[in-house]
N, C-alpha and C. Protein backbone atom coordinates (compact mmCIF):
# COMPACT_ATOMS: atom_id res chain seq x y z
N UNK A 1 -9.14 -6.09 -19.49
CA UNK A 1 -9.71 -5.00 -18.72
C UNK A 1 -10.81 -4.30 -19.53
N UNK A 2 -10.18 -4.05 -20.93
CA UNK A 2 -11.39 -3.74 -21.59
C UNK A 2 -12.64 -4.86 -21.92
N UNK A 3 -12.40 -5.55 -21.85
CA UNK A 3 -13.86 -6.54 -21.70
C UNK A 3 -14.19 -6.43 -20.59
N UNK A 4 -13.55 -6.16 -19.61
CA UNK A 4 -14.49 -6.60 -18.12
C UNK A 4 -15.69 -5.12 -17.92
N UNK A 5 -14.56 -3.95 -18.74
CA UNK A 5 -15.48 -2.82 -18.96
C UNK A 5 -16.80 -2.88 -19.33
N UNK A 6 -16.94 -3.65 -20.46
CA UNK A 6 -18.18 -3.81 -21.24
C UNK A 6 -18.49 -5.30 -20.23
N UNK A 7 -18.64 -6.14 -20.14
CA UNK A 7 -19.14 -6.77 -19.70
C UNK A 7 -20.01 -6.45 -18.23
N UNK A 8 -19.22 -6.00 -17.34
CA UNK A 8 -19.66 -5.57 -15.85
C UNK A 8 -19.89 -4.07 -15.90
N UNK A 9 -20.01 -3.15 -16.89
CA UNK A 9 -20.72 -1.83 -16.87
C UNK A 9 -21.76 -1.66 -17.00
N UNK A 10 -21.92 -0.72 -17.33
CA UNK A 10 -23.66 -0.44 -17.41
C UNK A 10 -24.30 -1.07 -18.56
N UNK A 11 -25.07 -1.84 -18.06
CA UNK A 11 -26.12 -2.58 -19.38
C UNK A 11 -25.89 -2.05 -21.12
N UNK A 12 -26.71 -0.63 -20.63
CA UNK A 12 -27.13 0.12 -22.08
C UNK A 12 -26.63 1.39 -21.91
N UNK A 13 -25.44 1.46 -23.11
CA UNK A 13 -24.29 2.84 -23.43
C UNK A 13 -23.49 2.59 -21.80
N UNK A 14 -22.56 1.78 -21.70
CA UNK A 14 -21.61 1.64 -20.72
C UNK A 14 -20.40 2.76 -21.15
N UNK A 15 -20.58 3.44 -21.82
CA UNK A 15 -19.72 4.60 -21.98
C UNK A 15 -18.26 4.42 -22.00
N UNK A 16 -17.82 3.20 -22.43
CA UNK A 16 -16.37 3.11 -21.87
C UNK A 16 -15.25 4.00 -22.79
N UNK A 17 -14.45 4.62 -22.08
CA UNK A 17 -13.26 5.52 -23.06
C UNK A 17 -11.48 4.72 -22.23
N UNK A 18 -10.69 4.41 -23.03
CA UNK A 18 -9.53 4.32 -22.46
C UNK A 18 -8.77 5.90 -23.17
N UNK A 19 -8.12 6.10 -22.58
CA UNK A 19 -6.76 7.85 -22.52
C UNK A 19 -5.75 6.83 -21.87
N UNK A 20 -5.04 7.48 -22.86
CA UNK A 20 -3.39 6.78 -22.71
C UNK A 20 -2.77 8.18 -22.56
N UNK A 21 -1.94 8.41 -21.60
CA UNK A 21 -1.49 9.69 -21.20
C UNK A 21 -0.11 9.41 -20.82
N UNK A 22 0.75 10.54 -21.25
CA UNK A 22 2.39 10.36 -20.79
C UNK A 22 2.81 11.58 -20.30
N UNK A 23 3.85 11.25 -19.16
CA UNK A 23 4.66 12.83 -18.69
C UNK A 23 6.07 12.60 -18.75
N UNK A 24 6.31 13.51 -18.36
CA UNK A 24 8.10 13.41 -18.22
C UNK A 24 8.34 12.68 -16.89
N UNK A 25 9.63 11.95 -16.57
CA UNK A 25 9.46 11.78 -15.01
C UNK A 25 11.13 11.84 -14.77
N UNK A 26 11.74 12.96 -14.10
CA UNK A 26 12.64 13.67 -13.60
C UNK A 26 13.91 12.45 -13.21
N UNK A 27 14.33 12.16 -13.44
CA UNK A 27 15.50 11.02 -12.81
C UNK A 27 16.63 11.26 -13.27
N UNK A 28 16.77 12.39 -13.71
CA UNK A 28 18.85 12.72 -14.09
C UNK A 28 18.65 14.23 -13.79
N UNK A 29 17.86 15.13 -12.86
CA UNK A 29 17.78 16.27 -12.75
C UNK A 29 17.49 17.07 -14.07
N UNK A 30 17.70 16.48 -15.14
CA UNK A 30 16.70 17.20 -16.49
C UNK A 30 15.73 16.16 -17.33
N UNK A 31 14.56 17.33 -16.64
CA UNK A 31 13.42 16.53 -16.89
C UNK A 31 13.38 16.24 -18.27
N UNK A 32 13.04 15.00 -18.43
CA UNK A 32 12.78 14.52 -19.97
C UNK A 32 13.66 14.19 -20.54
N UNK A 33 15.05 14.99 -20.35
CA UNK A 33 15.74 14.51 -21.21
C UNK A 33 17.01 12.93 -21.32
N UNK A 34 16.11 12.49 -20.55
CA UNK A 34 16.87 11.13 -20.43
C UNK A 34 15.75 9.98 -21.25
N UNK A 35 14.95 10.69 -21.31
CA UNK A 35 13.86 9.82 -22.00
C UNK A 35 13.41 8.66 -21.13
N UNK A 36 12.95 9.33 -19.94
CA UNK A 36 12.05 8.60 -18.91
C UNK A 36 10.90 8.63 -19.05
N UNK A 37 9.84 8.17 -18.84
CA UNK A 37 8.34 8.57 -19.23
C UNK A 37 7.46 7.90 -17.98
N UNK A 38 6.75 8.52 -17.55
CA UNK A 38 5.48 8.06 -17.12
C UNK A 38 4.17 7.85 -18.01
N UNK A 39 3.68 6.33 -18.24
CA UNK A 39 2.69 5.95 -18.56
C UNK A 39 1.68 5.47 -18.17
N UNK A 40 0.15 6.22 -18.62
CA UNK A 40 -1.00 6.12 -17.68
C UNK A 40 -1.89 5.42 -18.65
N UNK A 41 -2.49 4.52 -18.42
CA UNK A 41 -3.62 3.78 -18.93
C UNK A 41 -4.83 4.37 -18.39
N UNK A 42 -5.74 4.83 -18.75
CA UNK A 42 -7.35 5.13 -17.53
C UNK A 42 -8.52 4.99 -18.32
N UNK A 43 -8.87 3.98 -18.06
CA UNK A 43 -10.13 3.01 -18.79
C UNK A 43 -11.29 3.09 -17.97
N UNK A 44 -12.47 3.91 -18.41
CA UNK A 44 -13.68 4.84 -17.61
C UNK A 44 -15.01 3.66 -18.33
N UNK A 45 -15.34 3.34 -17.17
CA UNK A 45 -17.23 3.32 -17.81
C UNK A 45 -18.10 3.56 -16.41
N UNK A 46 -19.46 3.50 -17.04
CA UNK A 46 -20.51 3.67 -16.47
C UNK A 46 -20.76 2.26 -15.86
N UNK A 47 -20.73 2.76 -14.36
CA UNK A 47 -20.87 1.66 -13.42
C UNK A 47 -22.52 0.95 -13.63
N UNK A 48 -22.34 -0.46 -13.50
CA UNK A 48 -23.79 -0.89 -13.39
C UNK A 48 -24.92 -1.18 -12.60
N UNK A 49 -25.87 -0.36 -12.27
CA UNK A 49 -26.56 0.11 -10.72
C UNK A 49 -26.84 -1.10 -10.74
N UNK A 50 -26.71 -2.20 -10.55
CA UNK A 50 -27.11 -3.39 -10.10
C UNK A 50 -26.09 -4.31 -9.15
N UNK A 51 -25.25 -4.08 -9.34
CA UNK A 51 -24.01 -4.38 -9.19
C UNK A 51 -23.44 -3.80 -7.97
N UNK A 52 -22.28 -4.05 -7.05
CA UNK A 52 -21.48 -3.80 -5.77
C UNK A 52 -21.01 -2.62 -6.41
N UNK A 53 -21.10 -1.40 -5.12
CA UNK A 53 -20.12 -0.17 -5.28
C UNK A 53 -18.65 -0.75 -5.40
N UNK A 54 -17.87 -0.38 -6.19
CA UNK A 54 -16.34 -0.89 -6.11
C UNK A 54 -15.64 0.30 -5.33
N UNK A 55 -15.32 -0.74 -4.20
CA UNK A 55 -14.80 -0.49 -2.61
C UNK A 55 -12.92 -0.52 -2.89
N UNK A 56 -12.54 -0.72 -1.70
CA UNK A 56 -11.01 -1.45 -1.83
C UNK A 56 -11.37 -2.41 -1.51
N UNK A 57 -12.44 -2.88 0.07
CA UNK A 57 -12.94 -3.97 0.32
C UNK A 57 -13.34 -4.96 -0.58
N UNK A 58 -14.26 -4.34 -1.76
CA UNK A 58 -14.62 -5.50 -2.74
C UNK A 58 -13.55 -5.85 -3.96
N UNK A 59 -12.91 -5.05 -4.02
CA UNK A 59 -11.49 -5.43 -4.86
C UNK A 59 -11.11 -6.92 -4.28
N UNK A 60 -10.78 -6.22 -2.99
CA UNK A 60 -9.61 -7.20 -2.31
C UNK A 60 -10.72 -9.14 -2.12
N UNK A 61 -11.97 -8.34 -1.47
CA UNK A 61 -12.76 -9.79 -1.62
C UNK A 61 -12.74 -10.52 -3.30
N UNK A 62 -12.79 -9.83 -4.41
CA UNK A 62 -12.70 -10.45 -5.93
C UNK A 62 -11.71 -10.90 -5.65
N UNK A 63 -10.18 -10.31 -5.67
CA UNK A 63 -8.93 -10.84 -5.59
C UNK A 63 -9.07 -12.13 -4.74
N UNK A 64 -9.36 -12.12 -3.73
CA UNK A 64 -9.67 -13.45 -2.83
C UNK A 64 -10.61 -14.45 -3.05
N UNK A 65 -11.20 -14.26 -4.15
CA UNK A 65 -11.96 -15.15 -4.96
C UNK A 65 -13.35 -15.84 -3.82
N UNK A 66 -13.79 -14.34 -2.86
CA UNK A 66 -14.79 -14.25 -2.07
C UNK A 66 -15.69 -13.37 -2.58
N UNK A 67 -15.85 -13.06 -3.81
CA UNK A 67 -17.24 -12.16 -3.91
C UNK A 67 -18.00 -13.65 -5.00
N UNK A 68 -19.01 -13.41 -3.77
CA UNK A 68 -20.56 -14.28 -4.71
C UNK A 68 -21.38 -13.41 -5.03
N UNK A 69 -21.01 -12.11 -5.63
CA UNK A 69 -22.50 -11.62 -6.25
C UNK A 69 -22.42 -12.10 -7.17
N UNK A 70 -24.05 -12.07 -8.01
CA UNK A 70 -24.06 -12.38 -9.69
C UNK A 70 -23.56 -11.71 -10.13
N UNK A 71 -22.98 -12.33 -11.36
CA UNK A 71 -22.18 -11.42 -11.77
C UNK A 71 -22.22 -11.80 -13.66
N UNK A 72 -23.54 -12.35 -13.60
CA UNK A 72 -23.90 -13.06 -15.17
C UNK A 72 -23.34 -14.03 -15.45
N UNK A 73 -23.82 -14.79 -16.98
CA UNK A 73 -23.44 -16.36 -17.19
C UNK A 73 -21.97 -15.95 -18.12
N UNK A 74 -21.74 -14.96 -18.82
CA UNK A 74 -20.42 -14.35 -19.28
C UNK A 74 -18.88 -14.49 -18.41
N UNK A 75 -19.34 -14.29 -17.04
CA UNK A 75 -18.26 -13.67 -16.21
C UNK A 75 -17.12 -15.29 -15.55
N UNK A 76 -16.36 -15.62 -15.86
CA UNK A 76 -15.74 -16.41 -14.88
C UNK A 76 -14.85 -16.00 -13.74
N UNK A 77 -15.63 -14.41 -13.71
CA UNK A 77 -15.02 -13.82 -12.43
C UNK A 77 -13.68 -14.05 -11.87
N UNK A 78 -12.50 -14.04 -12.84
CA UNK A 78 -11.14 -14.02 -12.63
C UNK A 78 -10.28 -13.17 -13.65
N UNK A 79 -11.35 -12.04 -14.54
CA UNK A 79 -10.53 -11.05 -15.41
C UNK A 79 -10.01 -9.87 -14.29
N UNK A 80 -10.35 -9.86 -13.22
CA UNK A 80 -9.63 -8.20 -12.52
C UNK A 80 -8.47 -9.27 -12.08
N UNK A 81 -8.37 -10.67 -11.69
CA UNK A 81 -7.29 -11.02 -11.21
C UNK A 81 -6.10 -11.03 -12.15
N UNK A 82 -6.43 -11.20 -13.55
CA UNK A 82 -5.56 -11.31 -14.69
C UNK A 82 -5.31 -10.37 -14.76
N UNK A 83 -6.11 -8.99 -14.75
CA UNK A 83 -5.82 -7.75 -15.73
C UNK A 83 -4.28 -7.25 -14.59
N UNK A 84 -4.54 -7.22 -13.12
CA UNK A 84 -3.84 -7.17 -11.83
C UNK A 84 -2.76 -7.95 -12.26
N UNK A 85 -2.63 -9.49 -12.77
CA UNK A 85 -1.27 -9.74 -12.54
C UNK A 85 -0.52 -9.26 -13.68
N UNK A 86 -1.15 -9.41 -14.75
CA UNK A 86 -0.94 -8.58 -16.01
C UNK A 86 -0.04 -7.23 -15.36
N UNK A 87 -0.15 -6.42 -14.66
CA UNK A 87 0.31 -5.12 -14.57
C UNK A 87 1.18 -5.71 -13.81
N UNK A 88 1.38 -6.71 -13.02
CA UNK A 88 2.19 -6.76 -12.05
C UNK A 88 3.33 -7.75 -12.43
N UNK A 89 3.21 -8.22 -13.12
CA UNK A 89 4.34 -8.85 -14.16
C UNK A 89 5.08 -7.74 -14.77
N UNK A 90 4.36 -6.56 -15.17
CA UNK A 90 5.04 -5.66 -15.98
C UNK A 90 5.64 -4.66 -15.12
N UNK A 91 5.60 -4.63 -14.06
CA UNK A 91 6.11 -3.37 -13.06
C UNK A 91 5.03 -2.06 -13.14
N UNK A 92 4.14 -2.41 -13.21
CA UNK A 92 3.02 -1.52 -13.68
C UNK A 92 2.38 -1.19 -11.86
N UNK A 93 1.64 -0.56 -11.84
CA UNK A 93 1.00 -0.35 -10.57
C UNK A 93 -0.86 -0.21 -11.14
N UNK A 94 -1.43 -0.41 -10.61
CA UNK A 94 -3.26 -0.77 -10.98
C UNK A 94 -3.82 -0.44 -9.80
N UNK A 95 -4.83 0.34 -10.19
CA UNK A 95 -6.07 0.34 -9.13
C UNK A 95 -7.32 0.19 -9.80
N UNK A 96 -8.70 0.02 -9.25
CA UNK A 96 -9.67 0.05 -9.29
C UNK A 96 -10.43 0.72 -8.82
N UNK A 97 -11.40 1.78 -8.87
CA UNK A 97 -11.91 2.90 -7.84
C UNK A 97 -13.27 3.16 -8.77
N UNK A 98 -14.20 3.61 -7.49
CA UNK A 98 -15.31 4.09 -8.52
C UNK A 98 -15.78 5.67 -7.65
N UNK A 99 -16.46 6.31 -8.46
CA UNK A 99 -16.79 7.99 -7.77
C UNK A 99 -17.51 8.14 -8.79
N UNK A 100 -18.74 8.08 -7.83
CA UNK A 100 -20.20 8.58 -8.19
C UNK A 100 -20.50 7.34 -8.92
N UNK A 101 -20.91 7.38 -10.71
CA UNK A 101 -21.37 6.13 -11.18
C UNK A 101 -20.60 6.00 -12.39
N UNK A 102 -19.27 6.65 -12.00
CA UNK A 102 -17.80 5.86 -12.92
C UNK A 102 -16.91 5.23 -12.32
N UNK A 103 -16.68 4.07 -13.15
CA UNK A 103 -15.49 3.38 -12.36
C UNK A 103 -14.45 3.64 -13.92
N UNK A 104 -13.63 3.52 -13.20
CA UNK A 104 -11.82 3.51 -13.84
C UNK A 104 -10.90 2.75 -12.91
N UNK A 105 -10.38 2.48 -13.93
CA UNK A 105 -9.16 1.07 -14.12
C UNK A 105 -7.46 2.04 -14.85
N UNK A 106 -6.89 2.10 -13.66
CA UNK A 106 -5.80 2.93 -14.06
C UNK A 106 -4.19 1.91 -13.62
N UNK A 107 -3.64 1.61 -14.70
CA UNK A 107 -2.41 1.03 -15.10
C UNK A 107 -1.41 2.59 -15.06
N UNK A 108 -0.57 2.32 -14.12
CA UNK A 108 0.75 3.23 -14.87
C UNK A 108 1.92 2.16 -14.63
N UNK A 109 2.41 2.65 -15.71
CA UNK A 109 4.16 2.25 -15.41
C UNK A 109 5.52 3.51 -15.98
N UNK A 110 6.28 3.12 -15.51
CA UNK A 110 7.82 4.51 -15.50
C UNK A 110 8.47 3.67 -16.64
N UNK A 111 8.98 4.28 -18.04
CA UNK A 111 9.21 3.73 -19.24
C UNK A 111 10.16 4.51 -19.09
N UNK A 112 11.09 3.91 -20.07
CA UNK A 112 12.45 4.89 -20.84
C UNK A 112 12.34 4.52 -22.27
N UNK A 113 12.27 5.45 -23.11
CA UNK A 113 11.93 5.41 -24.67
C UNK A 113 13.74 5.05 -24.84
N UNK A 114 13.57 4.16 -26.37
CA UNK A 114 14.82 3.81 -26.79
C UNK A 114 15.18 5.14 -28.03
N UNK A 115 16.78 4.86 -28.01
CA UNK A 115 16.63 5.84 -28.88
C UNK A 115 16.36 5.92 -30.00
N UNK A 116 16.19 7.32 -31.18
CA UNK A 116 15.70 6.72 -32.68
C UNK A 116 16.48 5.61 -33.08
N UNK A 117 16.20 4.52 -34.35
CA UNK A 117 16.40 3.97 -34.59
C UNK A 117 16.76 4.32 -36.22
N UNK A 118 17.96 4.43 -36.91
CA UNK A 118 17.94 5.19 -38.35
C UNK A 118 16.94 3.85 -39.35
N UNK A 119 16.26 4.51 -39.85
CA UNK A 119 15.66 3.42 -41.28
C UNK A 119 16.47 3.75 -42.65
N UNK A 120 16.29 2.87 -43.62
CA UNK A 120 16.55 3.57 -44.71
C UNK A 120 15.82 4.78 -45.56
N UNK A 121 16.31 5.45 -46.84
CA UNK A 121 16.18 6.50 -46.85
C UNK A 121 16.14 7.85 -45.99
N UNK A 122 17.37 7.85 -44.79
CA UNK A 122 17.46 9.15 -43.81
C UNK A 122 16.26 8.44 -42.59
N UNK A 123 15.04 8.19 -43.23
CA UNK A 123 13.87 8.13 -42.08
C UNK A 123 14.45 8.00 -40.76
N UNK A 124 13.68 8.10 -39.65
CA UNK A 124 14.19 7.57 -38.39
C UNK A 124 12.79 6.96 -37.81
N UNK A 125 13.27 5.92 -36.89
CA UNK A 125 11.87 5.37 -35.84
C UNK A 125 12.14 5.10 -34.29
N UNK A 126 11.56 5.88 -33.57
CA UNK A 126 11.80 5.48 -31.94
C UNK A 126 10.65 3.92 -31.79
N UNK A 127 11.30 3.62 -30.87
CA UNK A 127 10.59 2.46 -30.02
C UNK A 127 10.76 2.55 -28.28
N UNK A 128 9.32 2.12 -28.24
CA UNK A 128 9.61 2.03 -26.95
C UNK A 128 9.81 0.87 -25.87
């Protein structure tokens, strides 16, 4: 996903930022403390004015392996299908959306952190 950023963004300074963001998400009536998590992926660049507004329509035509725009000699035009099953193997949910002349690529999935894990010397380490 992050290559398709740089590749299909804007030519020059495609601006791309990924934010990895987490919340609590309520499932034993106390929030958080079951160690549920909501996790957000949101991977931003500068759309490339040359290029198709990203629709749902043109999603769904990529996914259907019906969009013939150019799309450069780089592209084998099947990374949004990977990045998509990628999330969808993982129980993840994905969209694609663009507003104004940013597009973002947003992955979430509902996690439960494990608990600490003791190391030696006292230390401790969570995993997730």
């Amino acid at each position: 996903t992050i290559n398709n950023a740089f590749k299909h963004g804007r030519p020059q300074g495609p601006q791309v930022q990924l934010t990895v963001s987490t919340t609590p998400v309520d499932t034993s009536g106390i929030p958080a403390e079951d160690g549920h998590l909501r996790l957000t992926f949101r991977l931003s660049n500068l759309a490339n004015p040359t290029r198709p507004r990203i629709t749902n329509d043109y999603v769904a035509k990529v996914l259907r392996g019906e969009s013939k725009e150019n799309v450069g000699a780089l592209s084998d035009q099947i990374g949004l299908q990977h990045s998509l099953s990628a999330c969808q193997a993982l129980n993840m949910t994905a969209s694609l959306t663009q507003s104004g002349r940013t597009v973002v690529f947003t992955a979430v999935a509902d996690v439960r952190l494990a608990p600490p894990t003791p190391l030696r010397e006292g230390r401790q380490c969570s995993t997730a």
